[in-house]
N, C-alpha and C. Protein backbone atom coordinates (compact mmCIF):
# COMPACT_ATOMS: atom_id res chain seq x y z
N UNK A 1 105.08 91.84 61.73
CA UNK A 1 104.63 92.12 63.08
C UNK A 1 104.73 90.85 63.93
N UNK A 2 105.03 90.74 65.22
CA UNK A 2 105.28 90.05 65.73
C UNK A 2 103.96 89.55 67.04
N UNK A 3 104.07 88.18 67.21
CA UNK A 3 102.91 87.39 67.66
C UNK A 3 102.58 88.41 69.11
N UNK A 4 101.73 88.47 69.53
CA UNK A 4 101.56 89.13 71.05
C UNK A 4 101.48 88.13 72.06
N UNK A 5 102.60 88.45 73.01
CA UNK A 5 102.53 87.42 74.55
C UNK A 5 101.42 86.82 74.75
N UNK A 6 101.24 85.86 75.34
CA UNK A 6 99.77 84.87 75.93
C UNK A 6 100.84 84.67 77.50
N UNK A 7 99.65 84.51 78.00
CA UNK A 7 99.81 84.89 79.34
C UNK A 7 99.46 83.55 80.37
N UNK A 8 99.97 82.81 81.18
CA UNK A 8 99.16 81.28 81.43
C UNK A 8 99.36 81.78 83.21
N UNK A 9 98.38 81.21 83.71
CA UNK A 9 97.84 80.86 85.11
C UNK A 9 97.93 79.52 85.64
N UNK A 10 98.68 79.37 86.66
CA UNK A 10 98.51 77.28 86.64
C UNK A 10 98.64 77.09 88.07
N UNK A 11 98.28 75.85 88.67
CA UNK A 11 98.54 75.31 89.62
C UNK A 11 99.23 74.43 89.65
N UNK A 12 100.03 74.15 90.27
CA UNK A 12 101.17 73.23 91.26
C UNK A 12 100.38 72.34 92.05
N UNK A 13 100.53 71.37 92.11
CA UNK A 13 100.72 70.48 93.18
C UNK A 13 101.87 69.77 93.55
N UNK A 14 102.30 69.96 95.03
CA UNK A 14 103.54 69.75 95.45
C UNK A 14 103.97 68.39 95.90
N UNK A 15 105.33 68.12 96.81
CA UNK A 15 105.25 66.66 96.89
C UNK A 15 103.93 66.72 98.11
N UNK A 16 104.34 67.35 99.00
CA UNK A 16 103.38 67.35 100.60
C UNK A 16 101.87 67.43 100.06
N UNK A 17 101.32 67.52 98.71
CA UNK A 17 99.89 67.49 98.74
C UNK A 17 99.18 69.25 98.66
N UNK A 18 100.26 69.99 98.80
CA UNK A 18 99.82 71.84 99.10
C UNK A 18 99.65 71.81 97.46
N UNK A 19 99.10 73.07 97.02
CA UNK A 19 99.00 74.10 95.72
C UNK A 19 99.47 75.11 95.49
N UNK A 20 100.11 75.48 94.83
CA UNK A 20 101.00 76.40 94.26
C UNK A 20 100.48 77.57 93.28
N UNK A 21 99.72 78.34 93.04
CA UNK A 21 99.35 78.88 91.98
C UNK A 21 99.84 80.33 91.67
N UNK A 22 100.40 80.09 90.08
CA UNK A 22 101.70 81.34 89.41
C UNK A 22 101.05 81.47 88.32
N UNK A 23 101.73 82.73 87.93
CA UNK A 23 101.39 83.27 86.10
C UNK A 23 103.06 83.22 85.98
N UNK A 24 103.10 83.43 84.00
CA UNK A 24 104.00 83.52 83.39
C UNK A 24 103.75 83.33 82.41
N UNK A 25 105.17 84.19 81.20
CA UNK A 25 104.56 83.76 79.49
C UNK A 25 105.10 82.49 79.22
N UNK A 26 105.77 82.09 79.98
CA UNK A 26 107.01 81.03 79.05
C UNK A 26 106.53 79.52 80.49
N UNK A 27 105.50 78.71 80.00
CA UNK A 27 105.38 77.63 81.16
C UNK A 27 106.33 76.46 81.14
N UNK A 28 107.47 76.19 80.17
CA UNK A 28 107.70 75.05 80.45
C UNK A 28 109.22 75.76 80.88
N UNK A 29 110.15 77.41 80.55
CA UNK A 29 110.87 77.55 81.18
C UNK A 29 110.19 78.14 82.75
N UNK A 30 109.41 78.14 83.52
CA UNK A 30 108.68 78.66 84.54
C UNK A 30 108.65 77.34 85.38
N UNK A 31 108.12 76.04 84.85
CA UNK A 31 108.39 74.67 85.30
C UNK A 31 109.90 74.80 85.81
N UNK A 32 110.72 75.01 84.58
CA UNK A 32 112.59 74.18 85.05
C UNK A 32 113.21 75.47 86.16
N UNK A 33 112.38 76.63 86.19
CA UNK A 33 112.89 77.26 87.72
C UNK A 33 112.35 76.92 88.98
N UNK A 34 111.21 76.03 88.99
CA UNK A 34 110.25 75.55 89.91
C UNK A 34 110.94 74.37 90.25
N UNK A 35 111.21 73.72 89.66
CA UNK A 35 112.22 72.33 89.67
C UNK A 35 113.58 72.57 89.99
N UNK A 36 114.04 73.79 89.67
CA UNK A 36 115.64 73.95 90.13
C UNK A 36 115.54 74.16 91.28
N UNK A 37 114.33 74.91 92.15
CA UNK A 37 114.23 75.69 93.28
C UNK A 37 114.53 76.95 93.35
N UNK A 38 114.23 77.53 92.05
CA UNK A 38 114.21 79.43 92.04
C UNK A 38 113.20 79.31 91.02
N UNK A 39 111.99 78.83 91.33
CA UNK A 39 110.72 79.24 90.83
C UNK A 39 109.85 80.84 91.94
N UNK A 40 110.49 79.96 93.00
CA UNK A 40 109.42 80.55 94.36
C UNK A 40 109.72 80.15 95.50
N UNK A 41 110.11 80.89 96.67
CA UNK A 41 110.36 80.21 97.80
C UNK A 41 109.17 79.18 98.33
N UNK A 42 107.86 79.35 97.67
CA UNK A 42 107.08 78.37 98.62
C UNK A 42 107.90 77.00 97.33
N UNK A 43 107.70 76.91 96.54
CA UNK A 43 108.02 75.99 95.55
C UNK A 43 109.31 75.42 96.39
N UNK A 44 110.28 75.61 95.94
CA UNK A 44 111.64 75.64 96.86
C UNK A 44 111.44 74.72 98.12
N UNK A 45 110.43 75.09 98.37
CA UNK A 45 110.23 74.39 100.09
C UNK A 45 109.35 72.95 100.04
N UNK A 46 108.37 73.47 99.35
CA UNK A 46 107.36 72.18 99.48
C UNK A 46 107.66 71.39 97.95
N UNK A 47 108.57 71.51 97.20
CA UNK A 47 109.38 70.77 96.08
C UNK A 47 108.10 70.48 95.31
N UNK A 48 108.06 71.07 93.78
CA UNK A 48 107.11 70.81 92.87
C UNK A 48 106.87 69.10 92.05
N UNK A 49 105.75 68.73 92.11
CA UNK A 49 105.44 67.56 91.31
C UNK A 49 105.21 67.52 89.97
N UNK A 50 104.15 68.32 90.12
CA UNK A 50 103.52 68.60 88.49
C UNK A 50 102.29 69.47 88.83
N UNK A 51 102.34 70.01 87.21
CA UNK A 51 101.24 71.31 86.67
C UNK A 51 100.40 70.62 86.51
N UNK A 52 98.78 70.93 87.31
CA UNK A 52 97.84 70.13 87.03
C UNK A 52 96.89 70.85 86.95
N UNK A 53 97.17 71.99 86.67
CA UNK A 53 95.76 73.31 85.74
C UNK A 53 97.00 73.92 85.18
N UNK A 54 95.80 74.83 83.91
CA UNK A 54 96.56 75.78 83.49
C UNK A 54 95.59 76.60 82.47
N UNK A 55 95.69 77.81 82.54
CA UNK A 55 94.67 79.18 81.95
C UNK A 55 95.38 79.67 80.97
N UNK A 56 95.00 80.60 79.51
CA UNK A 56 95.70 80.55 78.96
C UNK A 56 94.77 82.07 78.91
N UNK A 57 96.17 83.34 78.71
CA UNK A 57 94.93 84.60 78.62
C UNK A 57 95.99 85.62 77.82
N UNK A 58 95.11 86.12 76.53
CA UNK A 58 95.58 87.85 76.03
C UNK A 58 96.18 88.34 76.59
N UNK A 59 95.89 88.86 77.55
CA UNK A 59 96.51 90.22 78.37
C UNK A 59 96.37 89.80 79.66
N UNK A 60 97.85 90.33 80.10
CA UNK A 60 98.57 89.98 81.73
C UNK A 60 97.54 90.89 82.35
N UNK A 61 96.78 91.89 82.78
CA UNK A 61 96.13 92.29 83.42
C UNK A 61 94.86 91.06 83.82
N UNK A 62 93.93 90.07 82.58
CA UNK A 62 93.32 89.02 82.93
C UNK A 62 94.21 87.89 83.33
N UNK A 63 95.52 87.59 83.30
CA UNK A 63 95.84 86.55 83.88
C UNK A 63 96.28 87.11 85.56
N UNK A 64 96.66 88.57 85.82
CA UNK A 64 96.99 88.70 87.32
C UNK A 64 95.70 88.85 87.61
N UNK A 65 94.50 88.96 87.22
CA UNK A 65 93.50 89.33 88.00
C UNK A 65 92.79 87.35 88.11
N UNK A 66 93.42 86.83 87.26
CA UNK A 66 92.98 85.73 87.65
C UNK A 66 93.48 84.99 88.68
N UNK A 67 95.39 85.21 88.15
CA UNK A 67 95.96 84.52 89.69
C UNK A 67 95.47 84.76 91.20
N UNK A 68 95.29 85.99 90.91
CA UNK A 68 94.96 86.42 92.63
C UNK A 68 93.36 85.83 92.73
N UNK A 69 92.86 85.89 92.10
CA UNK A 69 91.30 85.28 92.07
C UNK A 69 91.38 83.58 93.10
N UNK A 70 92.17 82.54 91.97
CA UNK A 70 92.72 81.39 92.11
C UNK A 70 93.01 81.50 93.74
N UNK A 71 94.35 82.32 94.13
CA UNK A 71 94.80 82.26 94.95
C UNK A 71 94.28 82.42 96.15
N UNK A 72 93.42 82.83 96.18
CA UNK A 72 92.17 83.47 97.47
C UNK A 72 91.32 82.42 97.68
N UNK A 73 90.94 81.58 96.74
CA UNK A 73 90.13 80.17 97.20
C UNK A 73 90.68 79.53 98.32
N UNK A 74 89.70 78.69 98.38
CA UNK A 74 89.94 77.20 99.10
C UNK A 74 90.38 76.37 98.75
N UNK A 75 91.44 75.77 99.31
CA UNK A 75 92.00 73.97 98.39
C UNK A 75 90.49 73.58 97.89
N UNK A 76 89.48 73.51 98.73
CA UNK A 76 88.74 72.74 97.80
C UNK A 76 87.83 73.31 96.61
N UNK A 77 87.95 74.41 96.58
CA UNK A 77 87.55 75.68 95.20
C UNK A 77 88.25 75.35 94.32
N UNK A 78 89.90 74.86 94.61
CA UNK A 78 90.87 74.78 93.78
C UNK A 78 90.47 72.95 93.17
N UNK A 79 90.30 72.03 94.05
CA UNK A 79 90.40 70.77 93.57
C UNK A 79 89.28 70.95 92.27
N UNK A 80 87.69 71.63 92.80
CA UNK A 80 86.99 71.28 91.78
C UNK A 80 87.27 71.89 90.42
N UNK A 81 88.18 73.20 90.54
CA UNK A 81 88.56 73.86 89.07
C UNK A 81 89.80 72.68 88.35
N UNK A 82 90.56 72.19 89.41
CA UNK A 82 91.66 71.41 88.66
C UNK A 82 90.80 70.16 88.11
N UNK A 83 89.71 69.94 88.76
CA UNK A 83 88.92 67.83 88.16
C UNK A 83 88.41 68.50 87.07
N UNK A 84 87.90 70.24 87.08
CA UNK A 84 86.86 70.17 85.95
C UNK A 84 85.78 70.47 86.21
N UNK A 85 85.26 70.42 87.76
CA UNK A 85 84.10 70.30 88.16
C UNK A 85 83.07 71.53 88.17
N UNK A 86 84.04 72.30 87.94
CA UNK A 86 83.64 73.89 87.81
C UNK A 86 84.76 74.32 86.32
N UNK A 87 83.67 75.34 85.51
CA UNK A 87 84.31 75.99 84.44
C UNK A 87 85.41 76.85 84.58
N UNK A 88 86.33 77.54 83.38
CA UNK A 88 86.85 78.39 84.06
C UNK A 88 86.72 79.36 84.91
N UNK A 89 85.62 80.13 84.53
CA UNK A 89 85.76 81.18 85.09
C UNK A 89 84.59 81.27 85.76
N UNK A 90 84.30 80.21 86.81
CA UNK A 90 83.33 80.02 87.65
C UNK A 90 83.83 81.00 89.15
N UNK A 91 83.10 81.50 90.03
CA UNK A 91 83.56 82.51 91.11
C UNK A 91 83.11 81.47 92.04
C-alpha cells in the first residue's frame, strides 16, 4: 500500500517585502515553479525570495481550509504566525 499525500501550506516572502501564501503536495518542486515564474502570477510579479512558514496537513480539505484561513489575515496576523508568536492554529 502506498504512503498517503501530505498536504503543506506556506508563505512567501517576496523581493518587495509582500506575502504570498499557497498549498501543494510536492514543496520543493512548487518552490522551482515560483522561481521560474509559473508558480503564480502574483509570484511572477513580485519575484519570490524564500519560504518562511510552512504547515504540514493529512488531508487537502485541512490544508485548503487553512490556506484561505492564512490568506484572509493581516500582514501582521501573518508576521506573528511566521516569528512564532502565535501557534498554529491560532484564529
Amino acid at each position: 500500500m502506498s504512503e498517503p499525500w501530505k498536504w503543506y501550506v506556506y508563505i512567501i516572502v517576496c523581493e518587495d517585502g509582500s506575502y504570498y501564501t499557497g498549498m501543494t503536495w510536492c514543496p520543493s518542486n512548487r518552490w522551482e515553479q515560483h522561481v521560474m515564474g509559473c508558480g503564480s502570477s502574483y509570484t511572477a510579479k513580485h519575484k519570490p525570495k524564500a519560504v518562511v512558514y510552512m504547515e504540514e496537513f493529512e488531508e487537502l480539505d485541512g490544508a485548503r481550509n487553512r490556506e484561505r484561513q492564512i490568506k484572509g489575515w493581516t500582514r501582521a496576523k501573518k508576521e506573528k504566525l511566521i516569528s512564532g508568536e502565535w501557534g498554529q492554529y491560532w484564529d
